[in-house]
PDB file of N, CA and C in Angstrom:
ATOM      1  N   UNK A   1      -0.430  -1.684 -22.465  1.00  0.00           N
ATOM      2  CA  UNK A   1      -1.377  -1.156 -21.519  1.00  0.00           C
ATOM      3  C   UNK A   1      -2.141  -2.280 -20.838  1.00  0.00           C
ATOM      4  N   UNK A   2      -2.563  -3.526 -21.838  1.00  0.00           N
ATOM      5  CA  UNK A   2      -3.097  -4.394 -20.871  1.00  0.00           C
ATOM      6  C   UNK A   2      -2.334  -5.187 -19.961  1.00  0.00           C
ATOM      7  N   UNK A   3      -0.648  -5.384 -20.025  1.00  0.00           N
ATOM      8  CA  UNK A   3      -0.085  -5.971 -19.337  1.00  0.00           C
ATOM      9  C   UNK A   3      -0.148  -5.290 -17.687  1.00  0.00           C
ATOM     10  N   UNK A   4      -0.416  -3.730 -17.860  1.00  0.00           N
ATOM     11  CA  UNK A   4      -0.323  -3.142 -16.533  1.00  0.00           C
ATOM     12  C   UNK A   4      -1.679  -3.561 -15.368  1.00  0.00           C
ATOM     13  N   UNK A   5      -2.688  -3.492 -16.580  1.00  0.00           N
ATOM     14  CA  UNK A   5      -4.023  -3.968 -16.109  1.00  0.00           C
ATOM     15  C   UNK A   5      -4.159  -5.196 -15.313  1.00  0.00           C
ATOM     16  N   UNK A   6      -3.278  -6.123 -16.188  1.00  0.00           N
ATOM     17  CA  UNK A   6      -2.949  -7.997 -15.843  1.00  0.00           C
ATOM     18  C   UNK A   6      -2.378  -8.008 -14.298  1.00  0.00           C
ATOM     19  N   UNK A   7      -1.498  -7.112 -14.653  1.00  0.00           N
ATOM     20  CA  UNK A   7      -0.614  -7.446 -13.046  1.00  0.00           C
ATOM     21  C   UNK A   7      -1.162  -6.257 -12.037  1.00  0.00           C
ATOM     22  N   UNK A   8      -1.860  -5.479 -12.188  1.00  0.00           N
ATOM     23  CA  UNK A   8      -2.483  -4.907 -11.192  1.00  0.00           C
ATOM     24  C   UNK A   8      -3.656  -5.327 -10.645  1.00  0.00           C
ATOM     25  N   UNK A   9      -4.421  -6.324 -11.554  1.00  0.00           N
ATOM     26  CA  UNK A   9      -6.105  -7.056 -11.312  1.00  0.00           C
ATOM     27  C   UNK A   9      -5.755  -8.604 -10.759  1.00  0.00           C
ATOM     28  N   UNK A  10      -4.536  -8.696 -10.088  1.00  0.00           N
ATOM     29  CA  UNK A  10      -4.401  -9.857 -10.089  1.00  0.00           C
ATOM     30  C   UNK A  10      -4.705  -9.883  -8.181  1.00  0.00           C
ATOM     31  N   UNK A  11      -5.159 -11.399  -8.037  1.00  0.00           N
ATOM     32  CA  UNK A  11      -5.580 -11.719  -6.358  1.00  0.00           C
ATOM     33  C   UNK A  11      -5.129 -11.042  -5.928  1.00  0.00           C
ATOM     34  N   UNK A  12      -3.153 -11.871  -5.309  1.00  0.00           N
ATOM     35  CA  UNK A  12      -2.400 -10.832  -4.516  1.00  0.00           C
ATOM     36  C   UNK A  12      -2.088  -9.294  -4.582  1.00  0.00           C
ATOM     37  N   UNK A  13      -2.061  -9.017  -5.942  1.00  0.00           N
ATOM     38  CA  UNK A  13      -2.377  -7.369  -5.307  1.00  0.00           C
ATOM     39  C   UNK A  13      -3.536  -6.695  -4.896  1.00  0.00           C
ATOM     40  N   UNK A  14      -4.506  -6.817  -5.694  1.00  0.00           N
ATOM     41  CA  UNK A  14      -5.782  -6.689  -4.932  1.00  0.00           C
ATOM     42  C   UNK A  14      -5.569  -6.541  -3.604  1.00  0.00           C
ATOM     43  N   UNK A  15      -5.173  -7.640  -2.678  1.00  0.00           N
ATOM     44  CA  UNK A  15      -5.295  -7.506  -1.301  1.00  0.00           C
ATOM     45  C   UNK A  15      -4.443  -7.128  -0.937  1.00  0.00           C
ATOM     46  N   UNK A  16      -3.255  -6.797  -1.530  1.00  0.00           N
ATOM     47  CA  UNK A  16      -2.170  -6.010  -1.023  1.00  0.00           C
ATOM     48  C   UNK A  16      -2.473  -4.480  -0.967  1.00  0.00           C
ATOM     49  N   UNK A  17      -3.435  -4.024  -2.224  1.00  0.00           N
ATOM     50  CA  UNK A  17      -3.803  -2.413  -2.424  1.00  0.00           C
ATOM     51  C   UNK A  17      -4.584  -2.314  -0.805  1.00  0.00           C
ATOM     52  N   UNK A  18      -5.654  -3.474  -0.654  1.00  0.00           N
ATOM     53  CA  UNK A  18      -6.606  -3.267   0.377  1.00  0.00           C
ATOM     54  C   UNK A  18      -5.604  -3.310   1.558  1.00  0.00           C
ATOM     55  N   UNK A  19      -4.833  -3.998   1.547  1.00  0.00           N
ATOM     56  CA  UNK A  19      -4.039  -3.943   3.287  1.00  0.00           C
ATOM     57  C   UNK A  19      -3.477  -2.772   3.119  1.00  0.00           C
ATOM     58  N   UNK A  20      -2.837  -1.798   2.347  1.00  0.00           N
ATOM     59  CA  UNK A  20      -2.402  -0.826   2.410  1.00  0.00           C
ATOM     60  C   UNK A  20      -3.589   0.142   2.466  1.00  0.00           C
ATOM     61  N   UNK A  21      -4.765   0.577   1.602  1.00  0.00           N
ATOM     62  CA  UNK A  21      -5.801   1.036   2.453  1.00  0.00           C
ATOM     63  C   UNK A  21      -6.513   1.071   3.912  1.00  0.00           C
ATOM     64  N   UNK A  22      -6.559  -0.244   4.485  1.00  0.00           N
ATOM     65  CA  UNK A  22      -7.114  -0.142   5.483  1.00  0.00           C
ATOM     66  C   UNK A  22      -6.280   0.506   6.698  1.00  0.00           C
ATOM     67  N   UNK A  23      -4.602   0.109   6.622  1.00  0.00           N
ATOM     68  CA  UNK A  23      -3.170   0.754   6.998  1.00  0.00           C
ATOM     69  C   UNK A  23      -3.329   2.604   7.126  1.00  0.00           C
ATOM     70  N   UNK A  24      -3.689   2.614   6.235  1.00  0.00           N
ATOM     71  CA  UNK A  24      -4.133   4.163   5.600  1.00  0.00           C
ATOM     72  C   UNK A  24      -5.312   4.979   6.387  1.00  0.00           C
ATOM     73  N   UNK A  25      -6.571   4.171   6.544  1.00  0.00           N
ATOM     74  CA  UNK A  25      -7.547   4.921   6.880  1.00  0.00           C
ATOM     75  C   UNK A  25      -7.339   4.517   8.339  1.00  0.00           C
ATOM     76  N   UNK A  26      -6.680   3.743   9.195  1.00  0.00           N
ATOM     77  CA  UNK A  26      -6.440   3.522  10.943  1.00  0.00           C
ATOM     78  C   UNK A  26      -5.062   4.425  11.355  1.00  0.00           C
ATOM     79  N   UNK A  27      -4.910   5.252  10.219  1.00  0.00           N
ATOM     80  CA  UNK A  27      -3.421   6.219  10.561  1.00  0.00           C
ATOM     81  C   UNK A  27      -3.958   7.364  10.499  1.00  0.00           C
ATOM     82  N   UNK A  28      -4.736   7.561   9.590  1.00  0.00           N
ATOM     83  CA  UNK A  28      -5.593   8.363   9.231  1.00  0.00           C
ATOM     84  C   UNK A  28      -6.555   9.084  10.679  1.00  0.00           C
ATOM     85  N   UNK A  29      -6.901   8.303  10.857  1.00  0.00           N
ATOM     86  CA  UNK A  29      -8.046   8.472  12.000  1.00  0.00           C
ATOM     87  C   UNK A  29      -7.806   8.984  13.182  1.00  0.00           C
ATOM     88  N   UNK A  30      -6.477   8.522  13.413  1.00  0.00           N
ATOM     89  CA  UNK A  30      -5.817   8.476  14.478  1.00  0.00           C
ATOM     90  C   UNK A  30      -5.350   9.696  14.441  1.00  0.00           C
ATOM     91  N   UNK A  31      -5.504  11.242  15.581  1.00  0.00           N
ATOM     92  CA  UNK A  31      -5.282  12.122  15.747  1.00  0.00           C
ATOM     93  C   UNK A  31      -3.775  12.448  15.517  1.00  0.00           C
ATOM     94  N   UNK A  32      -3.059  13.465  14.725  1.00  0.00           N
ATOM     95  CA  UNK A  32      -1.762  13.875  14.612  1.00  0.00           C
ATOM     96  C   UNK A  32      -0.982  13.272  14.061  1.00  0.00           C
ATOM     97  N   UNK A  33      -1.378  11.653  13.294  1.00  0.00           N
ATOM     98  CA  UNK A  33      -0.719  11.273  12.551  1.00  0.00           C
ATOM     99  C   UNK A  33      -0.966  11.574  10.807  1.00  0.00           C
ATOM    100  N   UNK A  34      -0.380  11.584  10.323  1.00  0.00           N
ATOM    101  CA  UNK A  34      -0.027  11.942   8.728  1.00  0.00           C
ATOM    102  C   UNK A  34      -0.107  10.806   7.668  1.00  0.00           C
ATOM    103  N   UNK A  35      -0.308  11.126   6.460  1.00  0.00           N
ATOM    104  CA  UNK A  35       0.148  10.086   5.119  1.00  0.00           C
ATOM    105  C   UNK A  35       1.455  10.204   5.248  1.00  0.00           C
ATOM    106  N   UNK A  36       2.374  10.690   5.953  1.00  0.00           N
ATOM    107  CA  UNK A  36       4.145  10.815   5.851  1.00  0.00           C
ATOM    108  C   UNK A  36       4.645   9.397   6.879  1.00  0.00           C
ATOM    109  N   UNK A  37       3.570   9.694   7.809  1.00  0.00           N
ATOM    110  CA  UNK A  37       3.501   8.795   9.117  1.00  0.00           C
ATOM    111  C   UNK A  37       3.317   7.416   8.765  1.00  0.00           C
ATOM    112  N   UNK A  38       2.052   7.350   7.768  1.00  0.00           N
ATOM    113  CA  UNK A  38       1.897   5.688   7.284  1.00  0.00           C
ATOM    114  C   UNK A  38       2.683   5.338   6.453  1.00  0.00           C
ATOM    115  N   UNK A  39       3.373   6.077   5.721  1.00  0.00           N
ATOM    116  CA  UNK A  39       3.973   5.626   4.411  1.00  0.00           C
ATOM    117  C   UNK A  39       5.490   5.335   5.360  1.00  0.00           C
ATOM    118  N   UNK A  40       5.921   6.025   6.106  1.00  0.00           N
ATOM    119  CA  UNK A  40       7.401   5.276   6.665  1.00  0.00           C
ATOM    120  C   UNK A  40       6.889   4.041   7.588  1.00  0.00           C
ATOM    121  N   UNK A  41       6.276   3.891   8.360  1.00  0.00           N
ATOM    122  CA  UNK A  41       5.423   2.461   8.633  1.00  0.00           C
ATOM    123  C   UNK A  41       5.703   1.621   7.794  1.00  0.00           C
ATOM    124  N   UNK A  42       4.654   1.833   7.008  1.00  0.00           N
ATOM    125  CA  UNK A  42       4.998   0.462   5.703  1.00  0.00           C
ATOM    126  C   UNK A  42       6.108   0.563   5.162  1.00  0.00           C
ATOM    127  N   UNK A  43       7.428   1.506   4.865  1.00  0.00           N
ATOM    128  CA  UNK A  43       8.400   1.349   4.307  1.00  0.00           C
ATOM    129  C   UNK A  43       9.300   0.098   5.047  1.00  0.00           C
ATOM    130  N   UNK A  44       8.809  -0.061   6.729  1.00  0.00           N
ATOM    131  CA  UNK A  44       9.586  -1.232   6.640  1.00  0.00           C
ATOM    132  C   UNK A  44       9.112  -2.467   6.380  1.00  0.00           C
ATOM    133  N   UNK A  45       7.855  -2.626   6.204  1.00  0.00           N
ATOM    134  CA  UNK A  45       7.060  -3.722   5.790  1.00  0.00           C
ATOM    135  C   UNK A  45       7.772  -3.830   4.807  1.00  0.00           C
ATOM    136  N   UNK A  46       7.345  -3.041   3.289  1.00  0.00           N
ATOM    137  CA  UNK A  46       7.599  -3.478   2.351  1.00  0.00           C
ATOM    138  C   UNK A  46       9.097  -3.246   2.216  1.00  0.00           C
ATOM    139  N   UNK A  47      10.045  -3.324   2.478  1.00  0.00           N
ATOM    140  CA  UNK A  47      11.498  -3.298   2.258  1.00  0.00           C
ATOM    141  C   UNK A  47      11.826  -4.742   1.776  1.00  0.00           C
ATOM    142  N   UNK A  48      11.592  -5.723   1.717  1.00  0.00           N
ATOM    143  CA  UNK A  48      12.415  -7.127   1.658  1.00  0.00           C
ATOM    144  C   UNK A  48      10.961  -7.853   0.552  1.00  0.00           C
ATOM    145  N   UNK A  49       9.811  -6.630   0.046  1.00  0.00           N
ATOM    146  CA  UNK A  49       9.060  -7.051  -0.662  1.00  0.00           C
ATOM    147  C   UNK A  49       9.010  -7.088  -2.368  1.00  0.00           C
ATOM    148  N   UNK A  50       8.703  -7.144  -3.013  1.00  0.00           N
ATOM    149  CA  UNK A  50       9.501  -6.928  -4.092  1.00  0.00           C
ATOM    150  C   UNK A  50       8.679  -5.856  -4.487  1.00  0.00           C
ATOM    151  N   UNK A  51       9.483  -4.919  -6.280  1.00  0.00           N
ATOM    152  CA  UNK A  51       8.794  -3.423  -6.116  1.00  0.00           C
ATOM    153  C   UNK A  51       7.407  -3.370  -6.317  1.00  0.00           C
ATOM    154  N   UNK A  52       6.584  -3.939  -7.508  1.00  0.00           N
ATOM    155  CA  UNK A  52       5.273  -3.687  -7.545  1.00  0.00           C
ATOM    156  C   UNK A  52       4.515  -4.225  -6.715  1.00  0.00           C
ATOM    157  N   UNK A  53       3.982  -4.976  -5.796  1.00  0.00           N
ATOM    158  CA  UNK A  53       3.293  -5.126  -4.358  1.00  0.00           C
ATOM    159  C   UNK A  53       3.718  -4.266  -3.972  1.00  0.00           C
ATOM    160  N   UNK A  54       5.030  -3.969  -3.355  1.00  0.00           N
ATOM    161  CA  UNK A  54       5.621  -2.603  -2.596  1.00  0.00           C
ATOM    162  C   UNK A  54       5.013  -1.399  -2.746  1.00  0.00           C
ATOM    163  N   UNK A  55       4.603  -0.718  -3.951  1.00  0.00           N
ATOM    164  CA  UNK A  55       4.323   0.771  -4.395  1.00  0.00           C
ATOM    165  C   UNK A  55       3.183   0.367  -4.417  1.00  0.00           C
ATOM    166  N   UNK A  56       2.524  -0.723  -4.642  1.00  0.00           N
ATOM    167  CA  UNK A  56       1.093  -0.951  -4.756  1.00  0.00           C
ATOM    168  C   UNK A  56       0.392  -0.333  -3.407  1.00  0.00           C
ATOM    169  N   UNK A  57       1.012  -1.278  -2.354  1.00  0.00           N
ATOM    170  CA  UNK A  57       0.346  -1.059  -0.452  1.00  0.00           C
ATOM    171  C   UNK A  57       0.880   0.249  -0.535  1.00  0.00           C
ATOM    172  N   UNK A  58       2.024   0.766  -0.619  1.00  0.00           N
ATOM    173  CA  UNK A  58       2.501   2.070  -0.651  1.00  0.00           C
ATOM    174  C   UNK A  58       1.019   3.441  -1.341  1.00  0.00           C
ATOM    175  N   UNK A  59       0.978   3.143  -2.272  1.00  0.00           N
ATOM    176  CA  UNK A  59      -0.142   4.097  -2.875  1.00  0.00           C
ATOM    177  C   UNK A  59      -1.487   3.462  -2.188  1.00  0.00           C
ATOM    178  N   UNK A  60      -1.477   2.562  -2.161  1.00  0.00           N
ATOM    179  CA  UNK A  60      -3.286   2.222  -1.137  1.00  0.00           C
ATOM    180  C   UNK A  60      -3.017   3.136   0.020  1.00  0.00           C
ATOM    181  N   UNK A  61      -1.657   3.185   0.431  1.00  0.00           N
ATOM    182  CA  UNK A  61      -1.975   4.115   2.644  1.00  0.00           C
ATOM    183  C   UNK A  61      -1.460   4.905   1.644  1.00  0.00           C
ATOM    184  N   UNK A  62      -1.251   6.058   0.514  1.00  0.00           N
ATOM    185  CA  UNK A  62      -1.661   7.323   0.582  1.00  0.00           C
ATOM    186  C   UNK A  62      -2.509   7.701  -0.362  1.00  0.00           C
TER     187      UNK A  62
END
């Protein structure tokens, strides 16, 4: 359990959760777009990223 803690409290994800939040709340805002809408967005970001950053920004924009 603390290993999940380790690699989730670490710098780069931290700011990876936040770039995927802020991703989130400017899709958000934006009339007629969806969490379906941001999450294929970032799917091509994170494609060539590796998986945990990936699902990390992924769950910050939803």
């Amino acid at each position: 359990m603390s290993e999940i803690f380790q690699s989730i409290f670490t710098i780069t994800n931290l700011l990876i959760i936040n770039a995927g939040v802020a991703v989130g709340i400017m899709v958000g805002a934006m009339p007629g777009l969806s969490v379906a809408f941001a999450v294929t967005v970032l799917m091509t970001i994170t494609f060539h990223m590796e998986s945990l950053p990936a699902m990390y920004q992924l769950l910050g924009a939803y």
